[in-house]
N, C-alpha and C. Protein backbone atom coordinates (compact mmCIF):
# COMPACT_ATOMS: atom_id res chain seq x y z
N UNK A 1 9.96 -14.70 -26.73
CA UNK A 1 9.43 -14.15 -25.50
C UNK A 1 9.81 -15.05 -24.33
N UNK A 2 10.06 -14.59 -23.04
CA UNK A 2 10.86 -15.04 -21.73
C UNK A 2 9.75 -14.49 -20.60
N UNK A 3 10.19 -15.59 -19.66
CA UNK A 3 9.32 -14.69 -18.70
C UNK A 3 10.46 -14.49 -17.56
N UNK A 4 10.64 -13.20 -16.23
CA UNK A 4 11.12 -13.31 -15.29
C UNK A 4 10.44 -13.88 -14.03
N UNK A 5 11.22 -14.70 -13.45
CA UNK A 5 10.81 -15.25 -11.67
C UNK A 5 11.93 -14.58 -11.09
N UNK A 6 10.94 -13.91 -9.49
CA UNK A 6 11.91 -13.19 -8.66
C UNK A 6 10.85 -13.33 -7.63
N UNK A 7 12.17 -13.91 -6.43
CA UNK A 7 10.96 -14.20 -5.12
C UNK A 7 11.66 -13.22 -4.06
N UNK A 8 10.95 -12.74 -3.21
CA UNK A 8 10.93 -11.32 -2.18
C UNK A 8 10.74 -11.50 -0.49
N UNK A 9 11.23 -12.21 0.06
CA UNK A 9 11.03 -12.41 1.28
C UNK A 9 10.48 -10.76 1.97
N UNK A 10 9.56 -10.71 2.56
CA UNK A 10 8.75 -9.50 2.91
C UNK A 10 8.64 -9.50 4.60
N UNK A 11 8.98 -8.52 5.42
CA UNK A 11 8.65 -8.74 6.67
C UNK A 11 7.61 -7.78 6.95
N UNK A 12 5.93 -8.50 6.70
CA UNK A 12 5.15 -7.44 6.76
C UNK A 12 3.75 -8.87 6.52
N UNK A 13 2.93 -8.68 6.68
CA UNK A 13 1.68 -9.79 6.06
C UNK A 13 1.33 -9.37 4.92
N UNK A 14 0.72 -10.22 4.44
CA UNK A 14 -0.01 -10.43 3.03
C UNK A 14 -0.59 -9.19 2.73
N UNK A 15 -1.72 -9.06 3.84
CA UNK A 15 -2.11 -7.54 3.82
C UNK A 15 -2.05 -6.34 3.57
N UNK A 16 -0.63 -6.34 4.27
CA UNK A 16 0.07 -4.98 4.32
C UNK A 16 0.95 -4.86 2.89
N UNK A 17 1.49 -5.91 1.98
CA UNK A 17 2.05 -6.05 1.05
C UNK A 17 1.14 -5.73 -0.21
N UNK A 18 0.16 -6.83 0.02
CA UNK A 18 -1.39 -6.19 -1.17
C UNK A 18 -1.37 -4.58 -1.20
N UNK A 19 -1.57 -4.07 -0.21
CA UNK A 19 -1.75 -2.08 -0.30
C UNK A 19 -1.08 -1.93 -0.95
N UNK A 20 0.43 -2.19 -1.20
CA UNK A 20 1.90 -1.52 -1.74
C UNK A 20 1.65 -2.29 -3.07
N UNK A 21 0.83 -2.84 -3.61
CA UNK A 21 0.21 -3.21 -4.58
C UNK A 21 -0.76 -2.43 -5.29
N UNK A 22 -1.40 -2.12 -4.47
CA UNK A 22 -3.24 -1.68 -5.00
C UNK A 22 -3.39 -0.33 -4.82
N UNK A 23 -2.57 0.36 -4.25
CA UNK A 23 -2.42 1.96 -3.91
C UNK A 23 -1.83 2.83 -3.97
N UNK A 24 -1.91 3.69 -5.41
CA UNK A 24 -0.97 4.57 -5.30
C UNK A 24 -0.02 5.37 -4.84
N UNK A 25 -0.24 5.92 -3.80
CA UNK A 25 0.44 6.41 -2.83
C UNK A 25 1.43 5.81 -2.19
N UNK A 26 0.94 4.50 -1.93
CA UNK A 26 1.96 3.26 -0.82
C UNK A 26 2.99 2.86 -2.42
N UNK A 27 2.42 2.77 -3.36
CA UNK A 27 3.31 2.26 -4.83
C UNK A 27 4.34 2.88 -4.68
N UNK A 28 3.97 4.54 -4.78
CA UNK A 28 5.26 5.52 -5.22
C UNK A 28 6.46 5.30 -4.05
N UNK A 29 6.04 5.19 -2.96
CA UNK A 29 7.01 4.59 -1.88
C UNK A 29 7.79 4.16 -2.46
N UNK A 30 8.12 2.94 -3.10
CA UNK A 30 8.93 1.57 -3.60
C UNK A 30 9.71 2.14 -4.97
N UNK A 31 8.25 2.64 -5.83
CA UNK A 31 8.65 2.74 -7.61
C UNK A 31 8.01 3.83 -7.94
N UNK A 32 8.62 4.52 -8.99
CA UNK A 32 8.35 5.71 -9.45
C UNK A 32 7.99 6.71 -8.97
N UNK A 33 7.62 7.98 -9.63
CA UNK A 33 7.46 9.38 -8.88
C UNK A 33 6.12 9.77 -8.75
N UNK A 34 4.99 9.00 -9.43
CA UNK A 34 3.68 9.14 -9.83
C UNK A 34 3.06 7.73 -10.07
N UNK A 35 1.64 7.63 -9.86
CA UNK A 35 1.17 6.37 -9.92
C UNK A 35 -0.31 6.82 -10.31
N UNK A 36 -1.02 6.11 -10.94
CA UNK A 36 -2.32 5.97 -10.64
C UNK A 36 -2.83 4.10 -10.73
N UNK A 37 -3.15 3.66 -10.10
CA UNK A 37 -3.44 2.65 -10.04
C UNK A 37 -5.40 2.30 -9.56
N UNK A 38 -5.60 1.91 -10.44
CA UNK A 38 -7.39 1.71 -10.13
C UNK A 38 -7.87 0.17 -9.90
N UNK A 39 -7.28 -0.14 -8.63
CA UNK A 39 -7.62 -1.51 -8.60
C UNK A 39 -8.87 -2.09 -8.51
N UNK A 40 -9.55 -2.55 -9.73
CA UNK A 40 -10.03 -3.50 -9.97
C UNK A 40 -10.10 -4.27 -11.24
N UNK A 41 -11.00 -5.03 -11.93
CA UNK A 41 -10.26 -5.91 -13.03
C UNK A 41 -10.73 -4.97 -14.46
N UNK A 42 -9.92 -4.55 -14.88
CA UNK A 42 -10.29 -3.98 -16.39
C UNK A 42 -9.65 -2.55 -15.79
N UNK A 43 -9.41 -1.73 -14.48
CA UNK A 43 -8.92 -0.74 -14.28
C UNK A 43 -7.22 -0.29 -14.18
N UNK A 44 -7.23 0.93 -14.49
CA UNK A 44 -5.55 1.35 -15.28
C UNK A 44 -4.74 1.27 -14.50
N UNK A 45 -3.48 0.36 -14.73
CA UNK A 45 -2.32 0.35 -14.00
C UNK A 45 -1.29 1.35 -14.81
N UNK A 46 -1.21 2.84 -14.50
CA UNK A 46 -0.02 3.51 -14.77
C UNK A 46 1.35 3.90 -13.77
N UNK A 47 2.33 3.74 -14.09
CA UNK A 47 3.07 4.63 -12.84
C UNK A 47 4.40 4.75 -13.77
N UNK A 48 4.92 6.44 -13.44
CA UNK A 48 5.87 7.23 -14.15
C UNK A 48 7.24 6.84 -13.28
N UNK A 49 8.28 6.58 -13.98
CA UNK A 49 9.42 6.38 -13.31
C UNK A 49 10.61 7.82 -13.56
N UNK A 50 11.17 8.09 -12.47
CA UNK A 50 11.63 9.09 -12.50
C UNK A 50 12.51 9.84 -13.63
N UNK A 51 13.04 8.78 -14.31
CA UNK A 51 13.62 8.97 -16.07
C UNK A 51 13.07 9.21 -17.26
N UNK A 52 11.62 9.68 -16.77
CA UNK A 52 10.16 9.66 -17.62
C UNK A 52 9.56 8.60 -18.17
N UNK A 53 10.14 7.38 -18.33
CA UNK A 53 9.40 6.63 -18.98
C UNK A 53 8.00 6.41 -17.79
N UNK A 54 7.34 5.38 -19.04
CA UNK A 54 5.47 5.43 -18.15
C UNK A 54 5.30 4.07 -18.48
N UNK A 55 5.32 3.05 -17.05
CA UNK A 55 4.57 1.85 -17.62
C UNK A 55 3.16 1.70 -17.47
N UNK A 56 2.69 1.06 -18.21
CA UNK A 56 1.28 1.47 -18.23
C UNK A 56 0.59 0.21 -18.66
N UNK A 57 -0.82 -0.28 -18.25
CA UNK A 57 -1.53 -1.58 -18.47
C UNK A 57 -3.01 -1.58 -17.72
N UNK A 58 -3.53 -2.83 -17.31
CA UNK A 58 -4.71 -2.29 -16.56
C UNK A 58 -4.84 -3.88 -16.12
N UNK A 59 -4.99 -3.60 -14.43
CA UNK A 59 -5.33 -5.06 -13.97
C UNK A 59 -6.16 -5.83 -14.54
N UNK A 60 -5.83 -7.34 -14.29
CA UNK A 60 -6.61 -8.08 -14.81
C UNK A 60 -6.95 -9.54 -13.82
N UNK A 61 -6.43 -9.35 -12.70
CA UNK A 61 -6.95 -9.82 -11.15
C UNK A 61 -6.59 -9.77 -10.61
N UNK A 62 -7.59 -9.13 -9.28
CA UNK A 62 -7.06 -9.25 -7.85
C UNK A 62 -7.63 -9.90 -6.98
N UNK A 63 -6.83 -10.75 -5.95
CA UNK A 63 -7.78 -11.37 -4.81
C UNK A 63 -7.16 -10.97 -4.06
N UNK A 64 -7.62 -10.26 -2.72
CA UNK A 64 -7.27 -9.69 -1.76
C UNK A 64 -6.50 -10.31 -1.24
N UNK A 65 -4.92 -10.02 -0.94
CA UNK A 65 -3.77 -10.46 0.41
C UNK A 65 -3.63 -11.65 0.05
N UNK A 66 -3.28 -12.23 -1.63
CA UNK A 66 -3.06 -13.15 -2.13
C UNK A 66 -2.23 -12.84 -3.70
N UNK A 67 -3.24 -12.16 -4.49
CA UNK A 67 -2.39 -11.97 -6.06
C UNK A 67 -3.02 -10.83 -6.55
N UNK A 68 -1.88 -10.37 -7.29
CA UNK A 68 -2.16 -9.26 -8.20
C UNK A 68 -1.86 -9.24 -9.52
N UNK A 69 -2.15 -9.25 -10.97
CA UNK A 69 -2.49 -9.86 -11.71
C UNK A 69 -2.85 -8.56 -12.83
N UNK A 70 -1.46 -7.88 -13.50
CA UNK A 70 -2.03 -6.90 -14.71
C UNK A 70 -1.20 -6.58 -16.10
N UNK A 71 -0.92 -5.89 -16.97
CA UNK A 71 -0.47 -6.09 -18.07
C UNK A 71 0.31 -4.83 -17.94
N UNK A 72 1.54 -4.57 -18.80
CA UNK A 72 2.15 -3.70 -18.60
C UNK A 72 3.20 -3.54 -19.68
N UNK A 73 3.30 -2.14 -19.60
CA UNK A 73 4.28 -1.76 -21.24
C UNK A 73 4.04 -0.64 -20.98
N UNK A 74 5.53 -0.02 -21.75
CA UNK A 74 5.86 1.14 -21.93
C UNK A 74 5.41 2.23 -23.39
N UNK A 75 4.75 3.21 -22.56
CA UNK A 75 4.15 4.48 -23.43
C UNK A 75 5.44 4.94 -24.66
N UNK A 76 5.17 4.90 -25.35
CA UNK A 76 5.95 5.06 -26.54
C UNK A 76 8.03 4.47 -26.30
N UNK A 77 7.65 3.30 -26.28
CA UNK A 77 8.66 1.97 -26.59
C UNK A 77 7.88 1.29 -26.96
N UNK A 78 8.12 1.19 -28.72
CA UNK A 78 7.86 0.04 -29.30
C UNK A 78 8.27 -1.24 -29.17
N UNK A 79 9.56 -1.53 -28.24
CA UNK A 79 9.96 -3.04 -27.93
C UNK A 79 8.93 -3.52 -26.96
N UNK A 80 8.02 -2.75 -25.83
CA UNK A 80 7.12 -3.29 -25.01
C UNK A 80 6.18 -2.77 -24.93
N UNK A 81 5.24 -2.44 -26.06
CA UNK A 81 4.11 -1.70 -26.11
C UNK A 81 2.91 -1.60 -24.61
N UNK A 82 2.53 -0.58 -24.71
CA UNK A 82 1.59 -0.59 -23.48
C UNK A 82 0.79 -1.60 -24.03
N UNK A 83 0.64 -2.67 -22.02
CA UNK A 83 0.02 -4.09 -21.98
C UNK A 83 0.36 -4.92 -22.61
N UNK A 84 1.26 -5.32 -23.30
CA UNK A 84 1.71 -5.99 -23.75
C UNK A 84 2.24 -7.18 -22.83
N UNK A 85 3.01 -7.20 -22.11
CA UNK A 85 3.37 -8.23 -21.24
C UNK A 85 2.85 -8.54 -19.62
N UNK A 86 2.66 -9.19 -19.11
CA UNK A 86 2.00 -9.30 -17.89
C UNK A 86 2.98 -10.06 -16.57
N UNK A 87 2.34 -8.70 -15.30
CA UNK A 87 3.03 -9.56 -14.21
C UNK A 87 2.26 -9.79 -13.47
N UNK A 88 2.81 -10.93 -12.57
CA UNK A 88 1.55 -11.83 -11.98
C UNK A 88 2.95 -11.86 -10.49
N UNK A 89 1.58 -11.29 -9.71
CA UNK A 89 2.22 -11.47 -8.10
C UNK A 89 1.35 -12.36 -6.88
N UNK A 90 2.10 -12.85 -6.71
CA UNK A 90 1.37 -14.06 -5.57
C UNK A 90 2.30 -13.65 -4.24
N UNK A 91 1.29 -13.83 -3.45
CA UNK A 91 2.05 -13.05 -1.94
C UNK A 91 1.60 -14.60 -1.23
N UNK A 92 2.29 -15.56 -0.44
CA UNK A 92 2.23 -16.33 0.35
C UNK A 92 2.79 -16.66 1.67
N UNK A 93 1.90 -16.18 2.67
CA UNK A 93 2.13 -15.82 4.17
C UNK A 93 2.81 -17.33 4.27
N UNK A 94 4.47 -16.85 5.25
CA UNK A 94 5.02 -17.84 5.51
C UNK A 94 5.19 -17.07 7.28
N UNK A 95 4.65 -17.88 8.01
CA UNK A 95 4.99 -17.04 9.17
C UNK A 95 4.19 -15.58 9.79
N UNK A 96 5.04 -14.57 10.08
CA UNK A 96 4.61 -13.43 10.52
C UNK A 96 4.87 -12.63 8.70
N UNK A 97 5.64 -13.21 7.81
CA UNK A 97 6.59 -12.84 6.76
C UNK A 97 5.67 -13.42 5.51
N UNK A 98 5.96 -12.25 4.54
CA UNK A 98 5.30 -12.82 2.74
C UNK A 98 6.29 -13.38 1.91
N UNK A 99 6.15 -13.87 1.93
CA UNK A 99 6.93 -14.27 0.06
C UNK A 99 6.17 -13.79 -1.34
N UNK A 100 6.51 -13.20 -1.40
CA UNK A 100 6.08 -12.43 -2.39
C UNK A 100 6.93 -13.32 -4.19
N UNK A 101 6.12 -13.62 -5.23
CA UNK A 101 6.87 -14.30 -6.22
C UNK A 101 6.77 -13.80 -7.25
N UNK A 102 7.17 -12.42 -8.17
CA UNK A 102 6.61 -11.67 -8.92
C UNK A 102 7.28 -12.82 -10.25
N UNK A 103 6.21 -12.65 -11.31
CA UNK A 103 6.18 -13.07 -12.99
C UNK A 103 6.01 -12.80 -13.53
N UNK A 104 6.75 -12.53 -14.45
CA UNK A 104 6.37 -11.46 -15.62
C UNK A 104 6.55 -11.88 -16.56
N UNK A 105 5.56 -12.24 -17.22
CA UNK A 105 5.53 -12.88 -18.65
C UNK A 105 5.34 -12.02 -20.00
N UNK A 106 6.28 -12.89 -21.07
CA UNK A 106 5.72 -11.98 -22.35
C UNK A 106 6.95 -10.87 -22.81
N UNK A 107 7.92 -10.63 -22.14
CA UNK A 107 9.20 -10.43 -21.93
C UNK A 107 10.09 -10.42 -23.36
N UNK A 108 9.94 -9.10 -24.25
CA UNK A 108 10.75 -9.90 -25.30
C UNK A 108 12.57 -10.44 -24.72
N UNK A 109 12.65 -11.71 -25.04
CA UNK A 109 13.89 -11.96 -25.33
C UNK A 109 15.34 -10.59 -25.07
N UNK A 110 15.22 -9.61 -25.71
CA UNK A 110 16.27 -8.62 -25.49
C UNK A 110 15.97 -7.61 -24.75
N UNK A 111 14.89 -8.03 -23.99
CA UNK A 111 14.60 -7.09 -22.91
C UNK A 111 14.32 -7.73 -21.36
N UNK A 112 15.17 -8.76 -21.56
CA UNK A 112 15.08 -9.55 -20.04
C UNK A 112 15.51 -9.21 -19.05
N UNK A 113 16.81 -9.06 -19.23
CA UNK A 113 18.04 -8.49 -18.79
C UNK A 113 17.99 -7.00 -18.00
N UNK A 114 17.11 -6.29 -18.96
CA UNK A 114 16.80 -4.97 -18.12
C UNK A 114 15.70 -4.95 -17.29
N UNK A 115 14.83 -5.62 -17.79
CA UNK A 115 13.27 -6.22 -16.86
C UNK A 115 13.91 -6.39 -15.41
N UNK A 116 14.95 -7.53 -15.77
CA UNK A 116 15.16 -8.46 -14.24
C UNK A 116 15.29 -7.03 -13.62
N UNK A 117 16.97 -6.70 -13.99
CA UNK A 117 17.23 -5.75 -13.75
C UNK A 117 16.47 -4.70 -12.39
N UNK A 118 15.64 -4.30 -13.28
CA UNK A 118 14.59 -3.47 -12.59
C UNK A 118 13.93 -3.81 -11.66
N UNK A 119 13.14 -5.29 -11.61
CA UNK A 119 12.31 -5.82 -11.01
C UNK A 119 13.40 -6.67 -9.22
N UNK A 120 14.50 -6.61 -9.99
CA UNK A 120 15.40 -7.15 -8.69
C UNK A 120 15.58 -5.38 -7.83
N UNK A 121 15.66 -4.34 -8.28
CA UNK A 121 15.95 -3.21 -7.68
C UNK A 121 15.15 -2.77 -6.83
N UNK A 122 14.02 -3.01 -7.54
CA UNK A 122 12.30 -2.61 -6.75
C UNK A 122 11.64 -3.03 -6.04
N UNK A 123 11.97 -4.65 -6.22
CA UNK A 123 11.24 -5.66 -4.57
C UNK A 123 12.06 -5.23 -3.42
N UNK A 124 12.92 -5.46 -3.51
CA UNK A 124 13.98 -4.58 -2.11
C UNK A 124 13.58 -3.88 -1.38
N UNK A 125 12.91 -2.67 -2.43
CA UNK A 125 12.14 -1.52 -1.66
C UNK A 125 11.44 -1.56 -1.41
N UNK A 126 10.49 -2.27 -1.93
CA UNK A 126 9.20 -2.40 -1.58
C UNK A 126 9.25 -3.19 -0.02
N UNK A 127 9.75 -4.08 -0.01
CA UNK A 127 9.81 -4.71 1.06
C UNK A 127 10.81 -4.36 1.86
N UNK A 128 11.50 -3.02 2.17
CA UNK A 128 11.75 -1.50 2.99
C UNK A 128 10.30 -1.38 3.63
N UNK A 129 9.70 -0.55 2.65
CA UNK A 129 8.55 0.06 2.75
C UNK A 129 7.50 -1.09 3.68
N UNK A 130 7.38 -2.08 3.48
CA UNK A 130 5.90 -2.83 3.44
C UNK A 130 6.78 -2.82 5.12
N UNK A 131 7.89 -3.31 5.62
CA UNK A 131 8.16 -3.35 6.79
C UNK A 131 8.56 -2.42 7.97
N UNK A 132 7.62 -1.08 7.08
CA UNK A 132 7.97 0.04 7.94
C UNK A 132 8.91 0.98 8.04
N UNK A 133 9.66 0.30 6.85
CA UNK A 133 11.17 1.74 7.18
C UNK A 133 11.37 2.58 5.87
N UNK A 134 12.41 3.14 5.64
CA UNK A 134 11.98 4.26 4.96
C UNK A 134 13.12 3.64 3.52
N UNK A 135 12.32 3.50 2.29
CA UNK A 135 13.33 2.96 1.26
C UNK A 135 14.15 4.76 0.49
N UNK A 136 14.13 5.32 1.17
CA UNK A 136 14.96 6.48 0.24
C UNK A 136 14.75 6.89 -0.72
N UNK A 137 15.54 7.82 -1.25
CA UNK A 137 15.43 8.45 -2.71
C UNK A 137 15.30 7.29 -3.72
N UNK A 138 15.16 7.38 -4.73
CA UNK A 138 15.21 6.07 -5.85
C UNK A 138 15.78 6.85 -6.62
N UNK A 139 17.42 6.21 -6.95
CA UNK A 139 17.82 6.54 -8.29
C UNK A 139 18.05 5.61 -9.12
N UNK A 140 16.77 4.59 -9.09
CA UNK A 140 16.60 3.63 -10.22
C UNK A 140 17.89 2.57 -10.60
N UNK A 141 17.47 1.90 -11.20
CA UNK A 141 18.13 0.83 -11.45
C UNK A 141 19.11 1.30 -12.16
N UNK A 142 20.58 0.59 -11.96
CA UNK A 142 21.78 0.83 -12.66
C UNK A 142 21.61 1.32 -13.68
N UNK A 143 21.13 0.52 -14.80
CA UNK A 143 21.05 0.79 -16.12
C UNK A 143 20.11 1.70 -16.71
N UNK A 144 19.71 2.20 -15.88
CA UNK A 144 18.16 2.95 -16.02
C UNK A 144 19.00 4.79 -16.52
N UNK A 145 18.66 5.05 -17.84
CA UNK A 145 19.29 6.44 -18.61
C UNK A 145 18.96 7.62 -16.99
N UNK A 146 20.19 8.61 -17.92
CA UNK A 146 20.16 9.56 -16.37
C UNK A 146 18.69 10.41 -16.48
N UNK A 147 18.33 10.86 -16.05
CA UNK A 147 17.27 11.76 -15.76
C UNK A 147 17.30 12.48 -16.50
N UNK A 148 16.02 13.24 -17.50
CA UNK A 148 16.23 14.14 -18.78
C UNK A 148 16.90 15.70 -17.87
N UNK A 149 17.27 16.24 -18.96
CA UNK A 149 17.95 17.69 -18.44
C UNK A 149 16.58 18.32 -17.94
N UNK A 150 16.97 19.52 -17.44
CA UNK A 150 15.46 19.93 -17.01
C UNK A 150 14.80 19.12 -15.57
N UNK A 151 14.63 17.95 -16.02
CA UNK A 151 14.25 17.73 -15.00
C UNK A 151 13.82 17.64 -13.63
């Protein structure tokens, strides 16, 4: 098991970055097509990514316009079972600007690579979003399978 570090320069405050954290609506902005997110500690972190997969977990702390703190795994992938691994976000006002330092621990080994992957695709946007502008369609991370037929 591995963990990923990825830091996010944010032009937005702590504040405004926590929401795009804690709120569904502001989430789907950045990542996936659906969210439910119930922020508080023991409540469900789900959100559907447009290729169907579902990561899914349930916070396990938040302190307001500082860290966010929950477990996460994918609904039927046995390599990262739901909650199984945990990411841990610390937002630290530098300026008018966040630094945002996402961690994600628990990471098997052959699934790093696509983790980063993902997690380098999605702060980007997010921090689009947290600074007001518009992050676009999401067609997911490179490696991310095409969209089921139907779809």
């Amino acid at each position: 098991m591995s963990e990923i570090v990825i830091e996010q320069r944010i032009r937005a405050s702590p504040a405004t970055v926590y929401a795009y954290l804690t709120n569904a609506d502001l989430w789907q902005r950045w990542q996936g097509v659906d969210a439910t997110l119930d922020a508080r500690v023991g409540g469900i972190f789900s959100m559907l990514m447009r290729n169907g997969m579902n990561a899914r977990g349930e916070f396990v702390e938040l302190v307001p316009e500082r860290r966010v703190v929950f477990t996460w795994g994918w609904v039927d992938q046995p390599s990262i079972p739901v909650g199984s691994t945990t990411v841990e976000i610390e937002l630290r006002p530098d300026g008018a600007d966040t630094l945002l330092v996402l961690t994600h621990r628990g990471v098997p080994d052959d699934e790093i690579a696509e983790h980063r992957l993902g997690w380098a695709h999605y702060l980007p946007r997010l921090a689009l979003v947290a600074s007001g502008q518009d992050a676009g369609e999401d067609a997911g991370p490179a490696s991310q399978p095409a969209e089921p037929a139907g779809a």
